[in-house]
N, C-alpha and C. Protein backbone atom coordinates (compact mmCIF):
# COMPACT_ATOMS: atom_id res chain seq x y z
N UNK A 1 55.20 -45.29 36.42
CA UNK A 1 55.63 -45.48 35.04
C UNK A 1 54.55 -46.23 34.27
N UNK A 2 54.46 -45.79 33.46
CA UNK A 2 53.05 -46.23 32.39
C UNK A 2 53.55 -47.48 31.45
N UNK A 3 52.80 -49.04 31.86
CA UNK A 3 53.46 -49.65 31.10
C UNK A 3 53.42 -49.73 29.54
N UNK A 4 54.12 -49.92 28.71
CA UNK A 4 54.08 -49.88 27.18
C UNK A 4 52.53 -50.64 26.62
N UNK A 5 52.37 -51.40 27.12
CA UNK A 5 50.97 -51.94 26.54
C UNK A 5 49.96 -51.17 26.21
N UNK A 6 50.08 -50.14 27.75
CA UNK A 6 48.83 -49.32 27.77
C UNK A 6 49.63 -47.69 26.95
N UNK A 7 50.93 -47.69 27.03
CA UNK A 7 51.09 -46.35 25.92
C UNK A 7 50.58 -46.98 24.79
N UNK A 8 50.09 -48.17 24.23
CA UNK A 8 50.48 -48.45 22.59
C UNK A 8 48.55 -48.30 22.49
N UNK A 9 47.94 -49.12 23.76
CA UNK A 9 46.53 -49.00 23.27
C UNK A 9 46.34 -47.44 23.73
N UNK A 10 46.61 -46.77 24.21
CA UNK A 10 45.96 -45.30 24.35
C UNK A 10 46.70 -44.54 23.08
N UNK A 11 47.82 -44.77 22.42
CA UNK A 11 47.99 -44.54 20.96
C UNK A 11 46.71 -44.80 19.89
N UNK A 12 46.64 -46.18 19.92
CA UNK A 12 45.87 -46.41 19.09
C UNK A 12 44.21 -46.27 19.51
N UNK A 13 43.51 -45.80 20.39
CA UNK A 13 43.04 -44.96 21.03
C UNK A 13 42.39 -43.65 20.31
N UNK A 14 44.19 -43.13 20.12
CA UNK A 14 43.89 -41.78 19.72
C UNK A 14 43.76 -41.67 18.41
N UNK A 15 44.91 -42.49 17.41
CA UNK A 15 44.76 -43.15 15.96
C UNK A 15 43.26 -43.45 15.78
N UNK A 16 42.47 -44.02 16.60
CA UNK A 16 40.79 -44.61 15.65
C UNK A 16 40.57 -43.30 16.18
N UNK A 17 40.39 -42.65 16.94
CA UNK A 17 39.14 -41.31 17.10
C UNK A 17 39.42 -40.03 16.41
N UNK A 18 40.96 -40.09 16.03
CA UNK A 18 41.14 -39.15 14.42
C UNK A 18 41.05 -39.69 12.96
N UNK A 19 40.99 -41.02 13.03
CA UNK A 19 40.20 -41.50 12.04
C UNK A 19 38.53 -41.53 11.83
N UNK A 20 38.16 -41.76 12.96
CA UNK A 20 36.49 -41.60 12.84
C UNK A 20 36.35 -39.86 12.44
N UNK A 21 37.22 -39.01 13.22
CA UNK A 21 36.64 -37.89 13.10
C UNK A 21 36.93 -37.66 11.53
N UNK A 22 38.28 -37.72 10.55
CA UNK A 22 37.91 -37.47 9.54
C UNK A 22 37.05 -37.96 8.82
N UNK A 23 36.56 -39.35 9.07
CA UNK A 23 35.64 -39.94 8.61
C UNK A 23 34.04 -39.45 8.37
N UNK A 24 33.88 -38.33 9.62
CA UNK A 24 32.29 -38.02 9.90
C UNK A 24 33.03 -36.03 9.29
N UNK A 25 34.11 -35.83 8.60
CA UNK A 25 33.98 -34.78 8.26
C UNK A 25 34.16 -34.81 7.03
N UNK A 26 34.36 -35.86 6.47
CA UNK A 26 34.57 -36.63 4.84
C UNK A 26 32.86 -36.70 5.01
N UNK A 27 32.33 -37.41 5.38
CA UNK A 27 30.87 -37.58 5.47
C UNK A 27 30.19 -36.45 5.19
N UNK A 28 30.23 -35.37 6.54
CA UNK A 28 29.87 -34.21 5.98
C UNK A 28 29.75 -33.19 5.18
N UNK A 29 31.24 -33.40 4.44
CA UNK A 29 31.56 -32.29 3.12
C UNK A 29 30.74 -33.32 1.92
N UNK A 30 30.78 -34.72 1.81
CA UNK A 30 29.89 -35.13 0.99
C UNK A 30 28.36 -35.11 1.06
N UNK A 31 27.56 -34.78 2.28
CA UNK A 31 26.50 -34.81 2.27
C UNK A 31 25.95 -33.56 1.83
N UNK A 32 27.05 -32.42 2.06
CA UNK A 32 27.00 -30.96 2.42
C UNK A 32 26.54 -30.90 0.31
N UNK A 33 28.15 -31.59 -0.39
CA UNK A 33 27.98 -31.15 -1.62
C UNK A 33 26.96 -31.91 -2.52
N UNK A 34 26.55 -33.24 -1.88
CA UNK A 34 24.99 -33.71 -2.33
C UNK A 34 23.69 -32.59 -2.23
N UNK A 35 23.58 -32.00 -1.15
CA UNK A 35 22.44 -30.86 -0.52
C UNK A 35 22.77 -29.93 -1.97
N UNK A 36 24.03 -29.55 -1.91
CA UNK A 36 24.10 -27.98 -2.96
C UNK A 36 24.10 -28.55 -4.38
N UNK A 37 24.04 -30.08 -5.03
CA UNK A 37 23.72 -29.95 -6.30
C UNK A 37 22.55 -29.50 -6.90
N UNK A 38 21.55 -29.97 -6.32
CA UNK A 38 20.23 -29.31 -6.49
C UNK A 38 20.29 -27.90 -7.07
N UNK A 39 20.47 -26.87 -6.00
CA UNK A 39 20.65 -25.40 -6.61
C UNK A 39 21.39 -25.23 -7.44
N UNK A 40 22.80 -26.00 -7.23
CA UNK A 40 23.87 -25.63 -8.57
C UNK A 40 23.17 -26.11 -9.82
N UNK A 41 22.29 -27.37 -9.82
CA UNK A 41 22.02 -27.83 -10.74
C UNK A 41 20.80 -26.75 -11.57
N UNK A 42 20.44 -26.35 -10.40
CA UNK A 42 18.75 -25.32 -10.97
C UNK A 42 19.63 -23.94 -11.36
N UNK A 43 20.71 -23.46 -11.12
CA UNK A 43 21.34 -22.37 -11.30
C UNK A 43 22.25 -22.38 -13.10
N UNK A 44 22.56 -23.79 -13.02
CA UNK A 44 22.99 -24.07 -14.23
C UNK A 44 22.09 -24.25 -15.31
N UNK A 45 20.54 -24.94 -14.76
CA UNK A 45 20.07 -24.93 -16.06
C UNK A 45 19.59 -23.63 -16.36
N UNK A 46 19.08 -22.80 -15.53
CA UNK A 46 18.62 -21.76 -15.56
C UNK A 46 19.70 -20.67 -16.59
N UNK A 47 20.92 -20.29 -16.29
CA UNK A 47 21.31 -20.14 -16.99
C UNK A 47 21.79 -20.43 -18.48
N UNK A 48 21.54 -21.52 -18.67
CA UNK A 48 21.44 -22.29 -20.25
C UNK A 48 20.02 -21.98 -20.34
N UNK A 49 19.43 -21.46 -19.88
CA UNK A 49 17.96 -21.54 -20.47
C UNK A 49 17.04 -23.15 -20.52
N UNK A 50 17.22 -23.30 -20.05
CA UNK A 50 17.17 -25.27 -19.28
C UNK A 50 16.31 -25.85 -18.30
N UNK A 51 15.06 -26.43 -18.41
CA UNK A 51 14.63 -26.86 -17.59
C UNK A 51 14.21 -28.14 -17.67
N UNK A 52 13.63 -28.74 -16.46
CA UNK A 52 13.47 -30.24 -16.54
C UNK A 52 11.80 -30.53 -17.18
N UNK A 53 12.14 -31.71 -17.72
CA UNK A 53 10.89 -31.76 -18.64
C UNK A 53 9.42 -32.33 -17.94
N UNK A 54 8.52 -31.88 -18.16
CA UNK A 54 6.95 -32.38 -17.78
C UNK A 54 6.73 -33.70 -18.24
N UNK A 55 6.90 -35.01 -17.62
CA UNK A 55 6.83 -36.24 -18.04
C UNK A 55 5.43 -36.55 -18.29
N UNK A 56 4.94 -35.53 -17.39
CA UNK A 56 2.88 -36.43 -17.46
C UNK A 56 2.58 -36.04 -19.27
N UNK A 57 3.44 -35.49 -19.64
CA UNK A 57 2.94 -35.32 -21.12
C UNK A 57 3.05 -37.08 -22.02
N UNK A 58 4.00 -37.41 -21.51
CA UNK A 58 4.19 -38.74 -22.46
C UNK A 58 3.09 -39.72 -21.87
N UNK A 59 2.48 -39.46 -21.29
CA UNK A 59 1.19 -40.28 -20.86
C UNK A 59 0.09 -39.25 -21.36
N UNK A 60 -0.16 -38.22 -20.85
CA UNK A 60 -1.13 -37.49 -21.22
C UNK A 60 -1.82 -37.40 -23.25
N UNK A 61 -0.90 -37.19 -23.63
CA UNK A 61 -1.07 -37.21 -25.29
C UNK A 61 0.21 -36.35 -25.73
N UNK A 62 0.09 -36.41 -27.28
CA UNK A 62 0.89 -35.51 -28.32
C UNK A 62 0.25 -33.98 -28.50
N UNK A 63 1.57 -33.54 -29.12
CA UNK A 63 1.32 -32.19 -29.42
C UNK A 63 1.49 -30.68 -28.33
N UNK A 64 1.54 -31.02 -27.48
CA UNK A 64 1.80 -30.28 -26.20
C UNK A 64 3.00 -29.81 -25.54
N UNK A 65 3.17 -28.45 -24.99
CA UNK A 65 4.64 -28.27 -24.01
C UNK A 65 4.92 -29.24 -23.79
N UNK A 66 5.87 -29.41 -23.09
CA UNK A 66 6.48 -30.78 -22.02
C UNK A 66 6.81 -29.41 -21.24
N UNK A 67 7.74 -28.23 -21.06
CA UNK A 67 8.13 -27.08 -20.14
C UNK A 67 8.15 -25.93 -21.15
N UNK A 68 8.83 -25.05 -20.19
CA UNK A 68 8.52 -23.87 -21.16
C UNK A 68 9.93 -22.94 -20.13
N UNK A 69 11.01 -22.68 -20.98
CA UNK A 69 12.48 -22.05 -20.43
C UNK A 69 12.17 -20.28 -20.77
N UNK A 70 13.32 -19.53 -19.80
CA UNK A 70 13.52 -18.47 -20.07
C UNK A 70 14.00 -17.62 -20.88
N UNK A 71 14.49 -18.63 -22.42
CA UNK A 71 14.27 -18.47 -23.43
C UNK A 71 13.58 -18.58 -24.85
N UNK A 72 12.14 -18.44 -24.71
CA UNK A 72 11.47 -18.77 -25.31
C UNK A 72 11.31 -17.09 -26.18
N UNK A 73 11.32 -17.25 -27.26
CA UNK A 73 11.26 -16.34 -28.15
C UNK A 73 10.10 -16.38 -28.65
N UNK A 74 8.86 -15.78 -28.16
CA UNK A 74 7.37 -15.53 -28.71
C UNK A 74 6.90 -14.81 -29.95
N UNK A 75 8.36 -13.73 -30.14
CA UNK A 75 7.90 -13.46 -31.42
C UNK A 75 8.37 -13.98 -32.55
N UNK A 76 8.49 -15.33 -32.44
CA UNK A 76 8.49 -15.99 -33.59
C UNK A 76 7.73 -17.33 -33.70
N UNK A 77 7.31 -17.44 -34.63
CA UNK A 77 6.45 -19.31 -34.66
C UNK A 77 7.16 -19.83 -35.64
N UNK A 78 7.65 -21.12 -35.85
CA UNK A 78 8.41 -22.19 -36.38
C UNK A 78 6.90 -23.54 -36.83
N UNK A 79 6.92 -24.01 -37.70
CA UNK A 79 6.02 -24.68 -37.71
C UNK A 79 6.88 -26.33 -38.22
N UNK A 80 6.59 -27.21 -37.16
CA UNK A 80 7.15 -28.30 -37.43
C UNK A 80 6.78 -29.31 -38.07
N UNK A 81 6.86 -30.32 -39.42
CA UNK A 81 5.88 -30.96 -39.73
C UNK A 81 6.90 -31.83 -39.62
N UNK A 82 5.65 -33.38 -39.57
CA UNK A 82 6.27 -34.40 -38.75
C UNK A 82 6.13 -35.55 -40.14
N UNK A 83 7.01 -36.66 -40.65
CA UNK A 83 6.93 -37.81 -41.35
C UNK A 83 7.34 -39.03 -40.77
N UNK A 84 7.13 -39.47 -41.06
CA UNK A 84 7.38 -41.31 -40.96
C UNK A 84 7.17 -42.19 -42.13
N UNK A 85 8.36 -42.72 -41.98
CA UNK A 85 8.29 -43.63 -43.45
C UNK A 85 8.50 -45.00 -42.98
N UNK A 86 7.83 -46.40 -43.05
CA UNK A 86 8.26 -47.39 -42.76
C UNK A 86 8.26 -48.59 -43.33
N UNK A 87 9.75 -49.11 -43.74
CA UNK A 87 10.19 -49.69 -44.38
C UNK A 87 10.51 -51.37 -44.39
N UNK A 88 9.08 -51.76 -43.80
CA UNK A 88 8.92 -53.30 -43.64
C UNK A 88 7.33 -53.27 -42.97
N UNK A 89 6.99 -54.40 -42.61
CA UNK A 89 5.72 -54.72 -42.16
C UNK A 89 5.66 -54.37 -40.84
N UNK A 90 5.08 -52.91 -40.83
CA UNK A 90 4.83 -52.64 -39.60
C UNK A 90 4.25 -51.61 -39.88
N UNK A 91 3.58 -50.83 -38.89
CA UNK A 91 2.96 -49.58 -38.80
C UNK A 91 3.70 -48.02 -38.10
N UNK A 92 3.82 -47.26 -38.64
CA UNK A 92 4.84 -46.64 -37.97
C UNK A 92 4.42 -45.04 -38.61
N UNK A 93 3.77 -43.71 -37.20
CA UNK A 93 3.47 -42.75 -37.98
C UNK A 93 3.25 -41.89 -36.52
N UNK A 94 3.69 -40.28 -37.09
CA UNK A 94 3.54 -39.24 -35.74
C UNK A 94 1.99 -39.09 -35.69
N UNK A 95 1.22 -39.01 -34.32
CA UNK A 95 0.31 -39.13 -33.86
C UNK A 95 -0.47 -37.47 -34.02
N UNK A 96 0.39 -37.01 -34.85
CA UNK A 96 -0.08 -35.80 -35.35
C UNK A 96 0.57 -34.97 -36.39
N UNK A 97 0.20 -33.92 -37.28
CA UNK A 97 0.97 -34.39 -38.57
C UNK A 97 2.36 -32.88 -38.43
N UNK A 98 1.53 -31.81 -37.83
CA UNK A 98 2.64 -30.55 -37.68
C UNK A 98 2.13 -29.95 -36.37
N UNK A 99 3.11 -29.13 -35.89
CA UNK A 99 2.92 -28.31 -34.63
C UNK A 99 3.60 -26.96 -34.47
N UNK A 100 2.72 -25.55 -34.00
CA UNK A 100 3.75 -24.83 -33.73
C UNK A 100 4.14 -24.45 -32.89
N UNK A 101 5.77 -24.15 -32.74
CA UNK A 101 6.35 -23.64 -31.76
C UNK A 101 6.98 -22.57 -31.59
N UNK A 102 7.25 -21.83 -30.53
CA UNK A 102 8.38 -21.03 -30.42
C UNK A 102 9.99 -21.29 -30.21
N UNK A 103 10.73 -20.82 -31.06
CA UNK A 103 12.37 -20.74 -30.77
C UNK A 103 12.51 -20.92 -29.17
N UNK A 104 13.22 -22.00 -28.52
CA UNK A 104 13.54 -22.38 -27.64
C UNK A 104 12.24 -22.74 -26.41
N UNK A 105 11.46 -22.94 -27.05
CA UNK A 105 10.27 -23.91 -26.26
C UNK A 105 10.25 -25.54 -26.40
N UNK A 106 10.53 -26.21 -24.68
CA UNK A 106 10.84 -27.38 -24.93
C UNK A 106 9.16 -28.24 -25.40
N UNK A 107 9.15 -29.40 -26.20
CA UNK A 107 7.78 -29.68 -26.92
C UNK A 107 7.84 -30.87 -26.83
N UNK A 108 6.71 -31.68 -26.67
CA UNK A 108 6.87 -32.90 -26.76
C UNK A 108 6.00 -33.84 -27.64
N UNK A 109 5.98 -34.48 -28.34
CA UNK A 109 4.86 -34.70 -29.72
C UNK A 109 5.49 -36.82 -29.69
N UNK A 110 3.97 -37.38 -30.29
CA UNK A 110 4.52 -38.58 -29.78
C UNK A 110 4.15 -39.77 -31.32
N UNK A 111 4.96 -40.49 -30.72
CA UNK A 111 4.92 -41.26 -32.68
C UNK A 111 4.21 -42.78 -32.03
N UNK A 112 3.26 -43.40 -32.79
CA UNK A 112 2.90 -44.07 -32.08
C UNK A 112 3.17 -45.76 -33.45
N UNK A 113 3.84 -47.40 -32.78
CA UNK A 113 4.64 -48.39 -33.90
C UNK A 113 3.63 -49.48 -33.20
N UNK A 114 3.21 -50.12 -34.41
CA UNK A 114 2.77 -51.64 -34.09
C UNK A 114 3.46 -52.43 -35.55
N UNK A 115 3.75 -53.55 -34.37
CA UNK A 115 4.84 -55.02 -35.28
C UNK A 115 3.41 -55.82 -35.79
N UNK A 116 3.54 -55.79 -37.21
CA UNK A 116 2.42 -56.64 -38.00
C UNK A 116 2.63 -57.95 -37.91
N UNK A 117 3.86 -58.39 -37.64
CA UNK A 117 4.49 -59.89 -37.94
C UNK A 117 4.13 -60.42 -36.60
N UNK A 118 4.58 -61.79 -36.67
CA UNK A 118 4.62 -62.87 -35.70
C UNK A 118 5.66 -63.31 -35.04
N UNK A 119 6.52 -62.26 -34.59
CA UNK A 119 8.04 -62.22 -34.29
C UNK A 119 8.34 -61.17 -33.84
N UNK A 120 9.31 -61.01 -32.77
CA UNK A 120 10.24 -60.50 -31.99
C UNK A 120 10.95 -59.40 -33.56
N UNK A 121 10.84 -58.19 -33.33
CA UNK A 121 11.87 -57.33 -34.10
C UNK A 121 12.46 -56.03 -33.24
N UNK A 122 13.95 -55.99 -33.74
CA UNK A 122 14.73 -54.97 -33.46
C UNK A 122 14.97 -54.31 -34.26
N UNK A 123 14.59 -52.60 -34.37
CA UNK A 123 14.43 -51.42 -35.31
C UNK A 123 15.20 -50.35 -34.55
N UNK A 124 15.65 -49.79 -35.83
CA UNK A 124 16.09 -48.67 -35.50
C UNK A 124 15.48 -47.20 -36.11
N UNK A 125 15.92 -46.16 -35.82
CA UNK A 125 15.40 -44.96 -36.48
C UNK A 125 16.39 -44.06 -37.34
N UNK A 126 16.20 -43.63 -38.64
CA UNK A 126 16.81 -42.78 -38.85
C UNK A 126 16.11 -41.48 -39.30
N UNK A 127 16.53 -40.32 -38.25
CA UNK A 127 16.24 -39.05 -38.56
C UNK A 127 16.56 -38.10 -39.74
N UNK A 128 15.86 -37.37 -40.52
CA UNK A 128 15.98 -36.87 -41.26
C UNK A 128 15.62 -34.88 -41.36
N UNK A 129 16.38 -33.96 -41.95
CA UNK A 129 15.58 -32.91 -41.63
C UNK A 129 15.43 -31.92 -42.69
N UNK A 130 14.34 -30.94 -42.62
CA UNK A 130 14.49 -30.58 -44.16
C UNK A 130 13.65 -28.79 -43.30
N UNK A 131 14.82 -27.82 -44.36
CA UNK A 131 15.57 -27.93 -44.81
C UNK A 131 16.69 -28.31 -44.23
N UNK A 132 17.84 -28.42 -44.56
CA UNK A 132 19.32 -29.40 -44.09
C UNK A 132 19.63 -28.34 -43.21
N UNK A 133 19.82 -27.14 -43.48
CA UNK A 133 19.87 -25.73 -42.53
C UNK A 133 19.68 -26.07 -40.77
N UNK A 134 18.64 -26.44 -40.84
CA UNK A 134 17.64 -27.09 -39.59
C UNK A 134 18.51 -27.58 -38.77
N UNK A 135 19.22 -28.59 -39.38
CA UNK A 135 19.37 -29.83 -38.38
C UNK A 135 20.23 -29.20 -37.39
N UNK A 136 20.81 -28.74 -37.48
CA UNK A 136 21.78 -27.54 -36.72
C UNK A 136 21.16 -27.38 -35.55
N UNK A 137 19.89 -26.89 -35.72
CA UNK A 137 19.36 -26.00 -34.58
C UNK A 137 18.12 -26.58 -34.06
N UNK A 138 18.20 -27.64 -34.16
CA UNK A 138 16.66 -29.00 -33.96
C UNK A 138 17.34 -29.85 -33.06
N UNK A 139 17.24 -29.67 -31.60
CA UNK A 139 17.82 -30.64 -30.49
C UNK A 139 17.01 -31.13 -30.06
N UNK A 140 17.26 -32.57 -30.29
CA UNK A 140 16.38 -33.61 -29.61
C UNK A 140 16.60 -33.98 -27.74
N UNK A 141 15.90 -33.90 -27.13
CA UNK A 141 16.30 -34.30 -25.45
C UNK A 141 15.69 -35.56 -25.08
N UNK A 142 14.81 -35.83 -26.41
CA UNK A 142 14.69 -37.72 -25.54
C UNK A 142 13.77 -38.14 -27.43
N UNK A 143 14.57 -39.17 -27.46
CA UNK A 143 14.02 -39.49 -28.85
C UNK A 143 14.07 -41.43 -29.12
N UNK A 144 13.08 -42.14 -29.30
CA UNK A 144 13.48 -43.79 -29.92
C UNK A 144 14.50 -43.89 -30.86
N UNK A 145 14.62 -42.88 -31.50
CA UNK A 145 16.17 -42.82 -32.88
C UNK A 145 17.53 -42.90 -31.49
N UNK A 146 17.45 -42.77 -30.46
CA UNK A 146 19.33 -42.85 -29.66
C UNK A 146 19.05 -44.14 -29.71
N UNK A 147 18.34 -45.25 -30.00
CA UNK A 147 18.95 -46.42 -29.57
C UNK A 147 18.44 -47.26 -30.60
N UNK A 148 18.63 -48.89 -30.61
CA UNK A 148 17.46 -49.69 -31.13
C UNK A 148 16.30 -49.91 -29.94
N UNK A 149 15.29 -50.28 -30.81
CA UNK A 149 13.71 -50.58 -30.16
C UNK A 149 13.75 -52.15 -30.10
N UNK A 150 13.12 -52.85 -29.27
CA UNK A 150 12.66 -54.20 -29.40
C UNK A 150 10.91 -54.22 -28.92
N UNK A 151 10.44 -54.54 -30.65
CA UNK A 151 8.91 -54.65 -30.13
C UNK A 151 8.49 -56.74 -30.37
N UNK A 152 7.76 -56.88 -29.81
CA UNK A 152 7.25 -58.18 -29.90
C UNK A 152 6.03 -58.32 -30.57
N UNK A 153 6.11 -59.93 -31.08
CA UNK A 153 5.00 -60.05 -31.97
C UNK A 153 3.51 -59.63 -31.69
N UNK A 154 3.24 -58.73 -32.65
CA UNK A 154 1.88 -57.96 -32.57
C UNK A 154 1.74 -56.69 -31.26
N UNK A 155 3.28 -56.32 -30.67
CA UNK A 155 3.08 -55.16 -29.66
C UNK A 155 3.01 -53.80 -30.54
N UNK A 156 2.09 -53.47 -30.22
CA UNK A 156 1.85 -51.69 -30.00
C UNK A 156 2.28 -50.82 -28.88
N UNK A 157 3.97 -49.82 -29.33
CA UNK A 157 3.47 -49.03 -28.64
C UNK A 157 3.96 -47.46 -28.93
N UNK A 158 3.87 -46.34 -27.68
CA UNK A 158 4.09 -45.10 -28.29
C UNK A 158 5.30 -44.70 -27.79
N UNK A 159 5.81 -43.80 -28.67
CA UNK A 159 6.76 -43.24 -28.16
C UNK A 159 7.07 -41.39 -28.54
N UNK A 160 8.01 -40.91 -27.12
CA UNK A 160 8.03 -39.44 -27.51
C UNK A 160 9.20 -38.76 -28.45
N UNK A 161 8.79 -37.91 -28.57
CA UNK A 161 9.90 -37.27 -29.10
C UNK A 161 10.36 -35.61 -28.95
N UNK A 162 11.14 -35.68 -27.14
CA UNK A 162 11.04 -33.92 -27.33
C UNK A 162 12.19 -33.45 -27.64
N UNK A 163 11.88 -32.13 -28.15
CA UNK A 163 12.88 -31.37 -28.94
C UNK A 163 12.60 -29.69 -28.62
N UNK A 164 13.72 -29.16 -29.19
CA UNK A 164 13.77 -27.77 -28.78
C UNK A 164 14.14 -26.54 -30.03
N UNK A 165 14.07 -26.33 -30.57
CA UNK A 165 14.35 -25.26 -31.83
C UNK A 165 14.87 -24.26 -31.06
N UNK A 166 16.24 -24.31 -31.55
CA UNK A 166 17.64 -22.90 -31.13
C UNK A 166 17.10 -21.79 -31.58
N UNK A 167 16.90 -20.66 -31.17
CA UNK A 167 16.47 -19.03 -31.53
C UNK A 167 17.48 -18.41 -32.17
N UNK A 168 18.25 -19.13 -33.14
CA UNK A 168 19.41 -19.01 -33.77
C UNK A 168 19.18 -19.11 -35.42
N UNK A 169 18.25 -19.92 -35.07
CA UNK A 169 17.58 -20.69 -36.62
C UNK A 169 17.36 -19.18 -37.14
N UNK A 170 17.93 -19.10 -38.93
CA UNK A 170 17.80 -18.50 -39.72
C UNK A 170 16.37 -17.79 -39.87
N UNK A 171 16.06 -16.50 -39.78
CA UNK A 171 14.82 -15.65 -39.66
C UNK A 171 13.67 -16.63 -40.59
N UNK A 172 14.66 -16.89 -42.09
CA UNK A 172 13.68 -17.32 -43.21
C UNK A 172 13.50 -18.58 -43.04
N UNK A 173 13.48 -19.61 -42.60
CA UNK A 173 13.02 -20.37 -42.24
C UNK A 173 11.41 -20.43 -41.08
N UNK A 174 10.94 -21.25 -41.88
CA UNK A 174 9.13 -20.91 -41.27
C UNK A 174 8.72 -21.85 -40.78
N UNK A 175 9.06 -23.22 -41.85
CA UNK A 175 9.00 -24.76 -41.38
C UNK A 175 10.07 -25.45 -41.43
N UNK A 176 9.78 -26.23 -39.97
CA UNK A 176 11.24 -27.78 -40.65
C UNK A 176 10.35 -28.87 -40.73
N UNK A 177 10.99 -29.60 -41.19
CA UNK A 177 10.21 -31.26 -41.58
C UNK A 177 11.29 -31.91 -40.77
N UNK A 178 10.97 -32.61 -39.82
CA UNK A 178 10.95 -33.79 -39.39
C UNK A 178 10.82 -35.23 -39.79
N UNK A 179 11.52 -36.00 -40.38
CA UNK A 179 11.00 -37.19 -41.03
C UNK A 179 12.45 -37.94 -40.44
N UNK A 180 11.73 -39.01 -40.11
CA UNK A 180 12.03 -40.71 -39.57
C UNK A 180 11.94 -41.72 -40.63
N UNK A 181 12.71 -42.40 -40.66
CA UNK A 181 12.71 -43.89 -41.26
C UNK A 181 13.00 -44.99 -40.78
N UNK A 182 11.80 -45.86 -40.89
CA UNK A 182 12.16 -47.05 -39.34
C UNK A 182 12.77 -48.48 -40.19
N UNK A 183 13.77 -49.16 -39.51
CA UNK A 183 14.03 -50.33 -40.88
C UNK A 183 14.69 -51.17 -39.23
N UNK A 184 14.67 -52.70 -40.01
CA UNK A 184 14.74 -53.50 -38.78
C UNK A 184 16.17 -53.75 -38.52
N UNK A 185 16.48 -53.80 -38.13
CA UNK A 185 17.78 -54.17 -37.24
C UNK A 185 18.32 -55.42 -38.06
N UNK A 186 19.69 -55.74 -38.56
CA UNK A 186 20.26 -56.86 -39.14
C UNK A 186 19.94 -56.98 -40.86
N UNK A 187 18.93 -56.24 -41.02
CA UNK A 187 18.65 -56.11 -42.51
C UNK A 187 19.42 -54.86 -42.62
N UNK A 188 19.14 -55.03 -44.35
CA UNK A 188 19.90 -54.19 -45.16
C UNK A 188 19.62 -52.70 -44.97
N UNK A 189 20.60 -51.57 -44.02
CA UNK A 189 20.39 -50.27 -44.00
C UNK A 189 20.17 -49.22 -45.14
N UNK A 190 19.02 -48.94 -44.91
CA UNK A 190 18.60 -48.03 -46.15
C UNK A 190 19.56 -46.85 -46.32
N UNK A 191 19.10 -46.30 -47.60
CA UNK A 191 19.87 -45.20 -47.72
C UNK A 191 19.62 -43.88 -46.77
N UNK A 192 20.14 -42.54 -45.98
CA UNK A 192 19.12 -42.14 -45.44
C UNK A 192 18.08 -40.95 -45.71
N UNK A 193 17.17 -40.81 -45.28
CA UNK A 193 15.87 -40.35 -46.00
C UNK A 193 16.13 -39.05 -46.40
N UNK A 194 16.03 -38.50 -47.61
CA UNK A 194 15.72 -37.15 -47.38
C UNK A 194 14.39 -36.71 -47.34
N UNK A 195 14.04 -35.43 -46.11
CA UNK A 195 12.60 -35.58 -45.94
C UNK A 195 12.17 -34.26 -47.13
N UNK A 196 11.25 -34.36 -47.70
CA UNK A 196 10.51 -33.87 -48.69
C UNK A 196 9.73 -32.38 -47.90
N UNK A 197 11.10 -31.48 -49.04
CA UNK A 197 9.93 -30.00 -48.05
C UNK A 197 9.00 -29.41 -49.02
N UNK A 198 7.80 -29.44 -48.39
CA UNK A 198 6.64 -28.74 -48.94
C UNK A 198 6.98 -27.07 -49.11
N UNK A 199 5.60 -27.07 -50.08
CA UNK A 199 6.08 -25.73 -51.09
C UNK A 199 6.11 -24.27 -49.82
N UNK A 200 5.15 -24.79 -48.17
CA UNK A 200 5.59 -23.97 -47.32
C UNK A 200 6.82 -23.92 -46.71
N UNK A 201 7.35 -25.23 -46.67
CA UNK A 201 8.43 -25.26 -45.75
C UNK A 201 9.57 -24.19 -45.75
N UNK A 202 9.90 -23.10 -46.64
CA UNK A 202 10.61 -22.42 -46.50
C UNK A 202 10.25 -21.03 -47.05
N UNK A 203 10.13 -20.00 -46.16
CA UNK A 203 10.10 -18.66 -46.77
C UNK A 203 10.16 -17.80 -46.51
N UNK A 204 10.55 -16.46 -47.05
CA UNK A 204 11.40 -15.24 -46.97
C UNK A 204 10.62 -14.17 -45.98
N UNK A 205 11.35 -14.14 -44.89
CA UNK A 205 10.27 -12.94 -44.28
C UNK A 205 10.29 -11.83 -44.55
């Protein structure tokens, strides 16, 4: 006759080694669905037309791809012109003045801010787009306008700005303007900019 002590530890026995085992098969279905985000993830962007961006560009310089998706529409060029307006003592301007692109080519172009003062400032950005049509179809994927900036007294530095033009955008449209307005944080918010379209910026194909 088997005394009760030893039925209760060969119970519990059997209780931890069907616990470990779901444990190492919980393990496995999570390691399993870590392994397959990757592809799901490359399958999803791929289908959005989506890819991950070329970072050596934000070191390398302005004006350049960052990637280039399987929807890039070649027969068309978009010409982007870039402003900056800045609205206190500081320096603030795109490191190049227009660029062209194709409908759904990701781009990366870089704005480069130095603080004139002797003090710590927090700025923000406000984007502007011209024609208004645009803004619709002008997606930003990494921009200094999502947040505030904190530069320090007398820092210089650069920053990117990539974006993507939807192959959706209206035929007649040729140029968009791009324009920023930088104002400091805790002061009085400006009104926001409208950016000024040149006599190319829009025309009839």
């Amino acid at each position: 006759m088997i005394h009760p002590s030893v039925r209760r530890a060969r119970s519990l026995l059997a209780d931890n080694r069907q616990v470990v085992g779901k444990l190492l098969v919980v393990t496995l279905l999570m390691f399993g669905f870590g392994y397959t985000l990757v592809p799901i993830y490359r399958a999803v962007c791929s289908a959005l037309g989506l890819n991950v961006l070329a970072l050596n560009e934000l070191q390398g310089g302005a004006g350049t791809t960052a990637a280039r998706n399987s929807q890039v529409d070649t027969s068309r060029t978009i010409t982007v012109e870039f402003d900056a307006n800045a609205r206190g003592p500081w320096d603030f301007k795109p490191e190049q003045a227009s660029i062209d692109v194709h409908p759904g080519q990701v781009t990366t172009v870089m704005y480069s801010f130095r603080n004139r003062q002797n003090r710590a400032m927090a700025l923000q950005a406000i984007p502007s787009y011209a024609p208004s049509v645009a803004m619709a179809h002008f997606t930003k994927l990494e921009c200094f306008c999502f947040s505030q900036q904190v530069l320090q007294a007398g820092e210089s530095k650069r920053w990117p700005v990539v974006f993507v033009v939807d192959s959706k955008l209206p035929k007649d449209v040729k140029t968009i303007t791009l324009s920023y307005t930088f104002f400091e944080v805790g002061g009085k918010v400006p009104a926001e900019p409208v950016a000024t379209v040149r006599s190319s910026a829009v025309s009839l194909s």
